[in-house]
PDB file of N, CA and C in Angstrom:
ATOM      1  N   UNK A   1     -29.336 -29.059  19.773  1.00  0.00           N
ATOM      2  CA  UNK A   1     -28.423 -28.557  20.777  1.00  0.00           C
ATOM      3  C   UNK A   1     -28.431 -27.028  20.718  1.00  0.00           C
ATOM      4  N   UNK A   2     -28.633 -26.543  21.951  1.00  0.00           N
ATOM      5  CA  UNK A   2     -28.462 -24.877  21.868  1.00  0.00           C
ATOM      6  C   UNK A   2     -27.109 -24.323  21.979  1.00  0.00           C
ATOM      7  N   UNK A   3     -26.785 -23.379  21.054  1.00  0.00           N
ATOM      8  CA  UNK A   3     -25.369 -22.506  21.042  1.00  0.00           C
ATOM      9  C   UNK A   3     -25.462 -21.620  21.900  1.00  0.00           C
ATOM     10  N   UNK A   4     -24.520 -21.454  22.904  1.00  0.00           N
ATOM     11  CA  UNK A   4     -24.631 -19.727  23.062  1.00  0.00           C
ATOM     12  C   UNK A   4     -23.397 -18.530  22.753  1.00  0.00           C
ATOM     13  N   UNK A   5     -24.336 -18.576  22.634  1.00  0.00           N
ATOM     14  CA  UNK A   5     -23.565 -17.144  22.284  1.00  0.00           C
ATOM     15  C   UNK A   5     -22.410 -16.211  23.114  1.00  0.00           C
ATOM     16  N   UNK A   6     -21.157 -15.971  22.259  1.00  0.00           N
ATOM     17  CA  UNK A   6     -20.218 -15.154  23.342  1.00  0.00           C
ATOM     18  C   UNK A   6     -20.293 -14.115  24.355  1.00  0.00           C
ATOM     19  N   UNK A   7     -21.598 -13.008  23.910  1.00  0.00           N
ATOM     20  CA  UNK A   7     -22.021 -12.584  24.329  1.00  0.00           C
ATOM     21  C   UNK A   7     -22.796 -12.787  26.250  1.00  0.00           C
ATOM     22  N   UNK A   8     -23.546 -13.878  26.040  1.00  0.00           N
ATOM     23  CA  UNK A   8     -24.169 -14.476  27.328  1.00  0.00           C
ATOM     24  C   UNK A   8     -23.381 -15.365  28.316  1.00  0.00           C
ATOM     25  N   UNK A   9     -21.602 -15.243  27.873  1.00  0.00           N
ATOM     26  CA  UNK A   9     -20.737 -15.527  29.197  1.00  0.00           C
ATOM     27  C   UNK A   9     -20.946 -14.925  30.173  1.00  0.00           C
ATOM     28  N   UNK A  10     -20.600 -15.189  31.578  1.00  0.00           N
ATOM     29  CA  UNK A  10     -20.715 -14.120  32.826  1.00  0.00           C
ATOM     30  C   UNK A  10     -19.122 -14.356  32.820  1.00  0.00           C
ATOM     31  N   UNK A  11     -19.239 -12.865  33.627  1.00  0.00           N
ATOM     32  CA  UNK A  11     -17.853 -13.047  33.659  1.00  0.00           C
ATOM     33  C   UNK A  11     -16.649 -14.053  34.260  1.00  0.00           C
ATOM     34  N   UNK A  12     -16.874 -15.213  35.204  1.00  0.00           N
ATOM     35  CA  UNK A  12     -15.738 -15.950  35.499  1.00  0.00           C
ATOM     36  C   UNK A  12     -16.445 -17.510  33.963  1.00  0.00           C
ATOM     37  N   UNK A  13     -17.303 -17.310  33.647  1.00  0.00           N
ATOM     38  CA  UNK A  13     -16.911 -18.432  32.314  1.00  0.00           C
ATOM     39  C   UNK A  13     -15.949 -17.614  31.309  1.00  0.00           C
ATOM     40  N   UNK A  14     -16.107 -16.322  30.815  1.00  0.00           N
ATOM     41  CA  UNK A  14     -15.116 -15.370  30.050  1.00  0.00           C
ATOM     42  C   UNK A  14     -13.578 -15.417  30.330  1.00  0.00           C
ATOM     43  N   UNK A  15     -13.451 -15.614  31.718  1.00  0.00           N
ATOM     44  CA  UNK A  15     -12.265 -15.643  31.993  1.00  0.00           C
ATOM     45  C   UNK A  15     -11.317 -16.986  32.178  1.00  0.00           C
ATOM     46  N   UNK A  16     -12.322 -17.949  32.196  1.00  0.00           N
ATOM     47  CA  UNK A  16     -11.939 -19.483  32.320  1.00  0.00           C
ATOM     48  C   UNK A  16     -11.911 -19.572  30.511  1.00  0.00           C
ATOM     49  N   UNK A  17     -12.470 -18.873  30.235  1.00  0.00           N
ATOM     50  CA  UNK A  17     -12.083 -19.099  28.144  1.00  0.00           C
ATOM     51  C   UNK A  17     -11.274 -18.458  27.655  1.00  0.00           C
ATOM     52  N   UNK A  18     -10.904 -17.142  28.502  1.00  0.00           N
ATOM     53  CA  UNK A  18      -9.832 -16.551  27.927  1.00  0.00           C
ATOM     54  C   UNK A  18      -8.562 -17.432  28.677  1.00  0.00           C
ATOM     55  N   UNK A  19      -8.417 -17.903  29.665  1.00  0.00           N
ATOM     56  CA  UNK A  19      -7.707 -18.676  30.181  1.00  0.00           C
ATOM     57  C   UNK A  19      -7.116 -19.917  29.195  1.00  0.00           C
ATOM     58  N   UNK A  20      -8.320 -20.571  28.964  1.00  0.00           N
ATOM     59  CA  UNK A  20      -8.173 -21.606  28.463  1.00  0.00           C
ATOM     60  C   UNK A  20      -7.676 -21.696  26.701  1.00  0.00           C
ATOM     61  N   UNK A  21      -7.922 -20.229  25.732  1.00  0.00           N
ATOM     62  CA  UNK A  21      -7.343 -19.596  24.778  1.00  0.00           C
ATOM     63  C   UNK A  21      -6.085 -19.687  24.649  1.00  0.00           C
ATOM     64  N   UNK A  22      -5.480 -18.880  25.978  1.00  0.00           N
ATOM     65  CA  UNK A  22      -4.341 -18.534  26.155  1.00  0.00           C
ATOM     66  C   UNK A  22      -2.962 -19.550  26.533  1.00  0.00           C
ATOM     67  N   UNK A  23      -3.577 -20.685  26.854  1.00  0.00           N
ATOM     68  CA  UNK A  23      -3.447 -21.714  26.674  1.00  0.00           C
ATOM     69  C   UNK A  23      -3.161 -22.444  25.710  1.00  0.00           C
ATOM     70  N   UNK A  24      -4.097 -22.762  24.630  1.00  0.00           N
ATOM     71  CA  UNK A  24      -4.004 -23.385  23.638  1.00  0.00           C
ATOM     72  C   UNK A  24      -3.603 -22.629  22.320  1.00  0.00           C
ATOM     73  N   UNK A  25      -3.842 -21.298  22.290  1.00  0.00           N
ATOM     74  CA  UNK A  25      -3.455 -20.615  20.617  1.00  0.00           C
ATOM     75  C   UNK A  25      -1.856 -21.284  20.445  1.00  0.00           C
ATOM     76  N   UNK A  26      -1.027 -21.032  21.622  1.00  0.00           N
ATOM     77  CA  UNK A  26       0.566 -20.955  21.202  1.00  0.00           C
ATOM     78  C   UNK A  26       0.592 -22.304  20.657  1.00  0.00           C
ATOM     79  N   UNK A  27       0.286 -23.163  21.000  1.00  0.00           N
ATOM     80  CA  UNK A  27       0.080 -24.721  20.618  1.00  0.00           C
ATOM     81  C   UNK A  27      -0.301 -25.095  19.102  1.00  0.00           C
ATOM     82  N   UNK A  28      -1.369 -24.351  18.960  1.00  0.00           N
ATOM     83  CA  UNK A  28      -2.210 -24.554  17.950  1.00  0.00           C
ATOM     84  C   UNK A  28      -1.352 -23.579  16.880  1.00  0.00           C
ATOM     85  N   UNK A  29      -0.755 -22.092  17.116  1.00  0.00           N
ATOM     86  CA  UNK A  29       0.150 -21.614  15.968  1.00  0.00           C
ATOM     87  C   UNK A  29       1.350 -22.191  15.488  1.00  0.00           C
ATOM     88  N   UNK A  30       2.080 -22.880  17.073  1.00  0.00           N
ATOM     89  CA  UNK A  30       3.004 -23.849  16.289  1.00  0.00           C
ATOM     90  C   UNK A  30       3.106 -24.854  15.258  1.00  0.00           C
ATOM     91  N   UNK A  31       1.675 -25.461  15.436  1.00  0.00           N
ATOM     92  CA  UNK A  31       1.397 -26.902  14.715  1.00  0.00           C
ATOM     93  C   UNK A  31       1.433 -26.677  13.354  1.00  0.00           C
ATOM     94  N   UNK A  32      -0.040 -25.100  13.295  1.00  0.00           N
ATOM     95  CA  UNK A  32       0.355 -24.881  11.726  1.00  0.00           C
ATOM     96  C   UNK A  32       1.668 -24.107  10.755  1.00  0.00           C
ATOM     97  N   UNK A  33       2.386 -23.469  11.880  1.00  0.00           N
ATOM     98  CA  UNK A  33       3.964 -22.930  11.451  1.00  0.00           C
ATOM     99  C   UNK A  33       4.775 -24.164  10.908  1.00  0.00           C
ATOM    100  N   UNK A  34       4.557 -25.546  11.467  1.00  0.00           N
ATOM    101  CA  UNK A  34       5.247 -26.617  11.110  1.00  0.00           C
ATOM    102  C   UNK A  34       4.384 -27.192   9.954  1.00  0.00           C
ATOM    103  N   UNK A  35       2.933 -28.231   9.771  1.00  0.00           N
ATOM    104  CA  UNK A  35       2.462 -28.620   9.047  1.00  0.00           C
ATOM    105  C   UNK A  35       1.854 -27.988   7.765  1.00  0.00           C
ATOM    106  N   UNK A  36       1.614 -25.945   7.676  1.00  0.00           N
ATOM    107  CA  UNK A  36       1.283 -25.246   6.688  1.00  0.00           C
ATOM    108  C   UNK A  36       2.158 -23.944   6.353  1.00  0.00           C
ATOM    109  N   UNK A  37       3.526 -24.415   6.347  1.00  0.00           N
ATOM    110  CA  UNK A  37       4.568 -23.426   6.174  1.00  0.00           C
ATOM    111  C   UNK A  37       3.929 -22.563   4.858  1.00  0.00           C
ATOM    112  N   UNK A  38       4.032 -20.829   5.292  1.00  0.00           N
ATOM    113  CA  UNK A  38       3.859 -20.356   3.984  1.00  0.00           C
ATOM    114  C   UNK A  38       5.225 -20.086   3.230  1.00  0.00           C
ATOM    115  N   UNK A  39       5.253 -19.698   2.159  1.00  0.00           N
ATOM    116  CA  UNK A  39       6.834 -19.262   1.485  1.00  0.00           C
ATOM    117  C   UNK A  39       6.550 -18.476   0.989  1.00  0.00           C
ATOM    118  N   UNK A  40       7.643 -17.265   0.588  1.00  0.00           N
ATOM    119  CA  UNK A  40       7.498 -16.686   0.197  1.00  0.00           C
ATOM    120  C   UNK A  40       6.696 -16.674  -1.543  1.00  0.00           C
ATOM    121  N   UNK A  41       5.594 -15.613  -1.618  1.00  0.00           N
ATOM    122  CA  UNK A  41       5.040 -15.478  -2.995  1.00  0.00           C
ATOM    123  C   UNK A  41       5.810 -14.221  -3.266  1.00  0.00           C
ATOM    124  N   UNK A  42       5.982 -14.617  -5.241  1.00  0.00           N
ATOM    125  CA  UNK A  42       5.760 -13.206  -6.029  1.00  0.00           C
ATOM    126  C   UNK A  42       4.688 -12.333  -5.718  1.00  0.00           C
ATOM    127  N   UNK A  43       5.295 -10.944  -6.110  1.00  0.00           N
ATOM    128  CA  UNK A  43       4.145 -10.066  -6.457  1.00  0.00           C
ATOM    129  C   UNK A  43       2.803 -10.764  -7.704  1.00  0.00           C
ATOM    130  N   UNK A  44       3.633 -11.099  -8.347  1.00  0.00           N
ATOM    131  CA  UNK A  44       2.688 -12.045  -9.494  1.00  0.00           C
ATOM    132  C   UNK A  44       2.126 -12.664  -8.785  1.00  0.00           C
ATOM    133  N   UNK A  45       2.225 -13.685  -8.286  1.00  0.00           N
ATOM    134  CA  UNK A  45       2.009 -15.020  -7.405  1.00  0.00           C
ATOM    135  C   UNK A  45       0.300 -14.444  -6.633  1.00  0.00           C
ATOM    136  N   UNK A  46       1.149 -13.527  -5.720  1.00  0.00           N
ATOM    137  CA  UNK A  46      -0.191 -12.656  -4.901  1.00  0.00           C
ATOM    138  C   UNK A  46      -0.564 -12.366  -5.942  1.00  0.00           C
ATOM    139  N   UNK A  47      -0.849 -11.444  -6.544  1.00  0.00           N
ATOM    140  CA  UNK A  47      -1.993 -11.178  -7.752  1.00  0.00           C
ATOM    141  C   UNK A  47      -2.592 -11.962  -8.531  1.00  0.00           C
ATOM    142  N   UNK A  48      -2.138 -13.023  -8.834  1.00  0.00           N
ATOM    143  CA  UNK A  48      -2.687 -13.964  -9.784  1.00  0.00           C
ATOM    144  C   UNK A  48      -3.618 -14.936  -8.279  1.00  0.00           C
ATOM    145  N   UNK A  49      -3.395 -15.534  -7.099  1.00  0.00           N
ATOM    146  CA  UNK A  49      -3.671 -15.876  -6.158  1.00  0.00           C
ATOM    147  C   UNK A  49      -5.403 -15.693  -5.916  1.00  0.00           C
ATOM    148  N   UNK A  50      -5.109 -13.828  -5.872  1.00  0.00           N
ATOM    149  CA  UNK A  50      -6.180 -13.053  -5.688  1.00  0.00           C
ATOM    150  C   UNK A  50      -7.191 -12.992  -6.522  1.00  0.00           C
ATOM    151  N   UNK A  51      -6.792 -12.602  -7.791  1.00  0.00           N
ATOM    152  CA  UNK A  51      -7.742 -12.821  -9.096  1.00  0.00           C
ATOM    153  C   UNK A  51      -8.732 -14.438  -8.960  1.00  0.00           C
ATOM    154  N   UNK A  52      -7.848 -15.344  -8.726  1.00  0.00           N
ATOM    155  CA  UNK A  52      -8.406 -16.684  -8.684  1.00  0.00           C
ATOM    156  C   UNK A  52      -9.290 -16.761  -7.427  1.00  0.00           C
ATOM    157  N   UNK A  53      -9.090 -16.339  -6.438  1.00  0.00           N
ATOM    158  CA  UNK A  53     -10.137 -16.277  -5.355  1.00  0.00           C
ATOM    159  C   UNK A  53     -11.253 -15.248  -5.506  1.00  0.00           C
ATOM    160  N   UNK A  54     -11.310 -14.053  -5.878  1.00  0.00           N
ATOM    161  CA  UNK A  54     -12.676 -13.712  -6.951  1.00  0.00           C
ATOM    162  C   UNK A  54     -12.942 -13.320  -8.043  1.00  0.00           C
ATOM    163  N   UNK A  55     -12.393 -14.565  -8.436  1.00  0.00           N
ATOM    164  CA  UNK A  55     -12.664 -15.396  -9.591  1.00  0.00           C
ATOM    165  C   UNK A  55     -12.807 -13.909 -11.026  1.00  0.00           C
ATOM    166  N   UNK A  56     -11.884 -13.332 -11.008  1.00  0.00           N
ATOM    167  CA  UNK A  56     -11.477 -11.603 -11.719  1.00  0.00           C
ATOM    168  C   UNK A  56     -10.854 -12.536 -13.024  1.00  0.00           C
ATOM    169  N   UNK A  57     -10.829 -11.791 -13.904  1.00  0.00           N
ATOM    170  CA  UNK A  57     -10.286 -11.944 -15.288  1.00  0.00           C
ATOM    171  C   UNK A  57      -9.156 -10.775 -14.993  1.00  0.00           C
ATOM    172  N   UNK A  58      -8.451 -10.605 -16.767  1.00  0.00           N
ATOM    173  CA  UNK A  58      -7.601  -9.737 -16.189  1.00  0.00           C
ATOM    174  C   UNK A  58      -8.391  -8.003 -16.656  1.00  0.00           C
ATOM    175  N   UNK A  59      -9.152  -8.615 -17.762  1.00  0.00           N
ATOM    176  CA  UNK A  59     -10.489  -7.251 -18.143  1.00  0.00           C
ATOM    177  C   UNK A  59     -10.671  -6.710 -16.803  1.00  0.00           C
ATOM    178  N   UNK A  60     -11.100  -7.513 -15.768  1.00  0.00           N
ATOM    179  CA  UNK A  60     -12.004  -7.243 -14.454  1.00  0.00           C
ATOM    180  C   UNK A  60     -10.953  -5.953 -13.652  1.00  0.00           C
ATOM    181  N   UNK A  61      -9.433  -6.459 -13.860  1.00  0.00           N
ATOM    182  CA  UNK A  61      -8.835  -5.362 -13.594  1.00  0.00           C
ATOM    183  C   UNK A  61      -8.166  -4.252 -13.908  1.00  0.00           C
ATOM    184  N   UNK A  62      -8.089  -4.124 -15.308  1.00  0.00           N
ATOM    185  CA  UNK A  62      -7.837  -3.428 -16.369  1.00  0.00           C
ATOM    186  C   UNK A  62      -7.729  -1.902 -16.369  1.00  0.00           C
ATOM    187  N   UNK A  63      -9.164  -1.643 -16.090  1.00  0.00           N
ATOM    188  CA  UNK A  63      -9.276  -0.051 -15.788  1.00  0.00           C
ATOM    189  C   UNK A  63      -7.907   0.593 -14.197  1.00  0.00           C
ATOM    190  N   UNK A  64      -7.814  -0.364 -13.478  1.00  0.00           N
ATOM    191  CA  UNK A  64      -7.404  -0.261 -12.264  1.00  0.00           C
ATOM    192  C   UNK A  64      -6.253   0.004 -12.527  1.00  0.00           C
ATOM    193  N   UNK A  65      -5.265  -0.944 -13.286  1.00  0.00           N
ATOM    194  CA  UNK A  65      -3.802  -1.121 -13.508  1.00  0.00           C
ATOM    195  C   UNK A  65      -3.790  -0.412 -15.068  1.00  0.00           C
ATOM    196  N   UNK A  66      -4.373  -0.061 -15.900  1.00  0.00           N
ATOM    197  CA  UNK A  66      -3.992   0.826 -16.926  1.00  0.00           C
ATOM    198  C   UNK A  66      -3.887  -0.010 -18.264  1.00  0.00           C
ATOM    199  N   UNK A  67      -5.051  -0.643 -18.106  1.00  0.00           N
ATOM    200  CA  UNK A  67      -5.427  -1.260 -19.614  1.00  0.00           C
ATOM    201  C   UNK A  67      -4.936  -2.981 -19.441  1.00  0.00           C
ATOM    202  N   UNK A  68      -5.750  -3.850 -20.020  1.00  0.00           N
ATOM    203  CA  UNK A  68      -5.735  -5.220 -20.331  1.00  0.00           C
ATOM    204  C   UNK A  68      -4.265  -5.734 -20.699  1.00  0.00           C
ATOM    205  N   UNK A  69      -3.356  -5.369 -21.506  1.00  0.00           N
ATOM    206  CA  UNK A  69      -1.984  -5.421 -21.638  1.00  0.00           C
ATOM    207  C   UNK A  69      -0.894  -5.028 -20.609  1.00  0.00           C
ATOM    208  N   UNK A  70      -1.169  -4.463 -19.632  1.00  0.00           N
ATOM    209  CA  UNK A  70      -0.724  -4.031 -18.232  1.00  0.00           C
ATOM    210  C   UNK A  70      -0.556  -5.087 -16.959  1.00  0.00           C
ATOM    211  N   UNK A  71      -1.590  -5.543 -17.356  1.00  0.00           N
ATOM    212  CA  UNK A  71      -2.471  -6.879 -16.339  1.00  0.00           C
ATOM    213  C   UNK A  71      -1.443  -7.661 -16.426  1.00  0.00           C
ATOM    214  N   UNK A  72      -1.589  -8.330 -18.041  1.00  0.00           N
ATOM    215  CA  UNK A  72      -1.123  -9.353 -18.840  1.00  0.00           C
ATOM    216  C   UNK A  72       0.243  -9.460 -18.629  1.00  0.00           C
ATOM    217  N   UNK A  73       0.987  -7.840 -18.814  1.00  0.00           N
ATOM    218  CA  UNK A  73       2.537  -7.803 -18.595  1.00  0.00           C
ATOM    219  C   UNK A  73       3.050  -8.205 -16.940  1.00  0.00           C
ATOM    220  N   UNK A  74       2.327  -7.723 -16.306  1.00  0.00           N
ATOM    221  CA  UNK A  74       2.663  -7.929 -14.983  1.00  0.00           C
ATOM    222  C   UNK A  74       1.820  -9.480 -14.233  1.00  0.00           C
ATOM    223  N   UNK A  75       1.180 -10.013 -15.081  1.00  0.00           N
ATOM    224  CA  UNK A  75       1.042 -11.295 -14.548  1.00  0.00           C
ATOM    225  C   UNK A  75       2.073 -12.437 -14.849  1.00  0.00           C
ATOM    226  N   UNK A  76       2.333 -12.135 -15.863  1.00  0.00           N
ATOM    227  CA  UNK A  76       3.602 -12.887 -16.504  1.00  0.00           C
ATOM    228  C   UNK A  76       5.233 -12.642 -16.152  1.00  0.00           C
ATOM    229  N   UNK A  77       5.282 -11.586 -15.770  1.00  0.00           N
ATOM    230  CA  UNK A  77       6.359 -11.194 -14.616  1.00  0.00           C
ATOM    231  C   UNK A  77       7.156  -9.769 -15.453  1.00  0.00           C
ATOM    232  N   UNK A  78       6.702  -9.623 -16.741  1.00  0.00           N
ATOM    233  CA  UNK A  78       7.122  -8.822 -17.612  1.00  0.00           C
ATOM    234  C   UNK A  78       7.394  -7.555 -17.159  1.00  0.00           C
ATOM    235  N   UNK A  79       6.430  -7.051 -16.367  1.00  0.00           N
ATOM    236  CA  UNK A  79       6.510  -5.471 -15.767  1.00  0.00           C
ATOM    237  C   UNK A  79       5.883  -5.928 -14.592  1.00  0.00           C
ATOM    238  N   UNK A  80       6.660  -4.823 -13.531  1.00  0.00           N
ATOM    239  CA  UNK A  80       6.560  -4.948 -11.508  1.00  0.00           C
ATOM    240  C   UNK A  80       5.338  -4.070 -11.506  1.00  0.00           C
ATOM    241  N   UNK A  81       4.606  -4.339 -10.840  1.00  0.00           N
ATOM    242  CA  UNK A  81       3.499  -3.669  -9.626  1.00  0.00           C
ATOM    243  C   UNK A  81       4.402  -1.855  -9.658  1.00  0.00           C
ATOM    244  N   UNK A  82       3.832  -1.321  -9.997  1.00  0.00           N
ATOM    245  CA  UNK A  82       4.164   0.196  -9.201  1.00  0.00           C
ATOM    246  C   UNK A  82       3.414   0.540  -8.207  1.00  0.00           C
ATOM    247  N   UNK A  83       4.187   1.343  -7.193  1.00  0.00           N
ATOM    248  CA  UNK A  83       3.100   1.966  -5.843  1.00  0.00           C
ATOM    249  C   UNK A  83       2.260   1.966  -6.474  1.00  0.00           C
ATOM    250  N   UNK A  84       1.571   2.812  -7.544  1.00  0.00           N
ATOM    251  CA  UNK A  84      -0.009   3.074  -7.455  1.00  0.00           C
ATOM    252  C   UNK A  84      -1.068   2.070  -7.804  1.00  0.00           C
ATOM    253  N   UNK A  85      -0.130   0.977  -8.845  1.00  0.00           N
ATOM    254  CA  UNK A  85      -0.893  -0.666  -8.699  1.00  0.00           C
ATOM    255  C   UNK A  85      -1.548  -1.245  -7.477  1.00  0.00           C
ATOM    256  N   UNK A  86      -0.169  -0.908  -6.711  1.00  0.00           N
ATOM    257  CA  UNK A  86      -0.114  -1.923  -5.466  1.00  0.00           C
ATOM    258  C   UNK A  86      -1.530  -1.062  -4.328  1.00  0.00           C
ATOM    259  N   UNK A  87      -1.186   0.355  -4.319  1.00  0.00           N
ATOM    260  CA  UNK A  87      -2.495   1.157  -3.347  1.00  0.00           C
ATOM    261  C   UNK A  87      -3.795   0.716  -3.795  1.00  0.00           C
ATOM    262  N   UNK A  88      -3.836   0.877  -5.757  1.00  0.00           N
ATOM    263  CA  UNK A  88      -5.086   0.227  -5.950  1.00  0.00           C
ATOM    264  C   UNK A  88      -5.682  -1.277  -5.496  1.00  0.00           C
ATOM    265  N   UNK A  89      -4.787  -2.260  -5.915  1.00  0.00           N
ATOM    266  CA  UNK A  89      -4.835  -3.311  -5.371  1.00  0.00           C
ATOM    267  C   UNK A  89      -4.989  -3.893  -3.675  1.00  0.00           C
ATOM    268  N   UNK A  90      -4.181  -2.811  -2.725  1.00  0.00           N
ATOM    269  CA  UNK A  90      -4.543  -2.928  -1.866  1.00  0.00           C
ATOM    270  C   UNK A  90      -5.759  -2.795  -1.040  1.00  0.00           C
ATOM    271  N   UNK A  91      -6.083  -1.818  -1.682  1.00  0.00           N
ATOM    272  CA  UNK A  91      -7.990  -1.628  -1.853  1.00  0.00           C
ATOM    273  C   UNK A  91      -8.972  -1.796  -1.646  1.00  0.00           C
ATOM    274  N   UNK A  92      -8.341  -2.616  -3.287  1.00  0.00           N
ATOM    275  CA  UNK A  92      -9.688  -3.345  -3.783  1.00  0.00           C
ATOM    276  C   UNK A  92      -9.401  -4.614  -2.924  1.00  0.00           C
ATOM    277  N   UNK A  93      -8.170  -5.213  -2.377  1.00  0.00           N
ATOM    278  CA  UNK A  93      -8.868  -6.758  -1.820  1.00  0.00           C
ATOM    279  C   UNK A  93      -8.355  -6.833  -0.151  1.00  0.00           C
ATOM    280  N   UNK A  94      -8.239  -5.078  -0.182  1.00  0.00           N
ATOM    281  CA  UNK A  94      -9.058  -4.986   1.541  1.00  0.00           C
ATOM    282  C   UNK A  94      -7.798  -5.732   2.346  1.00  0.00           C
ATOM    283  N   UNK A  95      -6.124  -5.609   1.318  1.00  0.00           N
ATOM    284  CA  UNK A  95      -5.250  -6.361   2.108  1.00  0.00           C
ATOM    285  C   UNK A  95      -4.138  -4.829   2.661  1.00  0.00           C
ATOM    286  N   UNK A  96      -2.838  -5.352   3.331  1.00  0.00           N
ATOM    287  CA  UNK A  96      -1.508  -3.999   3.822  1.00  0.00           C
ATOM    288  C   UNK A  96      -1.498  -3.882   2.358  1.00  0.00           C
ATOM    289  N   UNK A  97      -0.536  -3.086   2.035  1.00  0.00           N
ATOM    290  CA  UNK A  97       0.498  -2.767   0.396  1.00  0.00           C
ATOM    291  C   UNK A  97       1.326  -4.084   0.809  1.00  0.00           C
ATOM    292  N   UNK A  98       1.636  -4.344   1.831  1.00  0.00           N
ATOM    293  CA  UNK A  98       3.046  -4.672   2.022  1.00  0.00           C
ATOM    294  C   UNK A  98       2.527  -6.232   1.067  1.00  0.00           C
ATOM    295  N   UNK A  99       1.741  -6.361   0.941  1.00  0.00           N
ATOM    296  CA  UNK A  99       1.243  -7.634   0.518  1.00  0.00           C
ATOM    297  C   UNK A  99       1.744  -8.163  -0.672  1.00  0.00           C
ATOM    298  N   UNK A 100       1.623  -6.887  -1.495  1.00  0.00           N
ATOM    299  CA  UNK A 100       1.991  -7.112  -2.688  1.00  0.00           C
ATOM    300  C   UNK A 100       3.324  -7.018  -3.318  1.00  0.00           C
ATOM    301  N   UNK A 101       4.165  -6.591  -2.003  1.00  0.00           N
ATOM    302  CA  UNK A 101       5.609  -6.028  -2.312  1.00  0.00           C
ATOM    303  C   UNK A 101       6.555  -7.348  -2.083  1.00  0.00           C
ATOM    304  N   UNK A 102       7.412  -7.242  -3.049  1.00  0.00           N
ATOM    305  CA  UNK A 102       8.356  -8.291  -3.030  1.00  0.00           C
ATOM    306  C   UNK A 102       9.398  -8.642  -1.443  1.00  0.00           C
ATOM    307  N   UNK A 103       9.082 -10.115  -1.557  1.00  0.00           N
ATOM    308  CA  UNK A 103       9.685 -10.223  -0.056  1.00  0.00           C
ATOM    309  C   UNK A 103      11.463  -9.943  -0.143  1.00  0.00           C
ATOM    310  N   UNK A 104      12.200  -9.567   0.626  1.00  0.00           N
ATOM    311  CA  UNK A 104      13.640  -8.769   0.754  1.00  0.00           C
ATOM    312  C   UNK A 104      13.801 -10.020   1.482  1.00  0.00           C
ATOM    313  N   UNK A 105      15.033 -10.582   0.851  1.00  0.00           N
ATOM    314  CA  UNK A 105      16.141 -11.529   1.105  1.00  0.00           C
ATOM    315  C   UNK A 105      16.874 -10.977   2.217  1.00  0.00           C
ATOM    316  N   UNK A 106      17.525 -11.821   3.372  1.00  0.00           N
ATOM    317  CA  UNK A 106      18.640 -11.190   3.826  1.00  0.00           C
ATOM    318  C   UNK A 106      19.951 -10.941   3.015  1.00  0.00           C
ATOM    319  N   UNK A 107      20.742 -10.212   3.260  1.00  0.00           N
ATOM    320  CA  UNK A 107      21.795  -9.093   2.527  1.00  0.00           C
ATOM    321  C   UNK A 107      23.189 -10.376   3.076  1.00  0.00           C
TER     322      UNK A 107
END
């Protein structure tokens, strides 16, 4: 079967797909807002998350956050992320800061 490519739409198939997009995303974001609720993560949580998706030790980040015992303290919940953790971290895995910052409860 041949694919084509997005590129080689003319323009009224482009617009019958953006049509037909516009259509279905709201549908399709609801479903997973209901069946893949996220919740709130720790700062830990995200960091440890991240490490496990490439597949990092805490050596791997060591130099970054200020030595192997740094890692260790703040994976375990012992010591918080400081801004300059969090800029490095933001970084290196190419995410906002806000990522790593603890989610704020309503008051």
């Amino acid at each position: 079967m041949r694919e084509r490519q997005a590129g080689s739409l003319d323009g009224a198939s482009r617009g019958a797909v953006s049509k037909y997009l516009s259509a279905v995303i709201p549908f399709v974001e609801q479903y997973e807002r209901r069946e893949f609720p996220v919740g709130s993560a720790t700062p830990e949580e995200v960091l440890r998350f991240f490490m496990e998706e490439h597949e990092l030790s805490q050596y791997d980040l060591a130099k970054e956050l200020g030595g192997q015992p740094v890692v260790s303290n703040i994976r375990k919940g012992k010591r918080r992320l400081s801004r300059e953790h969090i800029e490095r971290l933001s970084k290196r895995f190419a995410v906002a800061p806000a990522t790593f910052y603890p989610a704020r409860t309503p008051a």
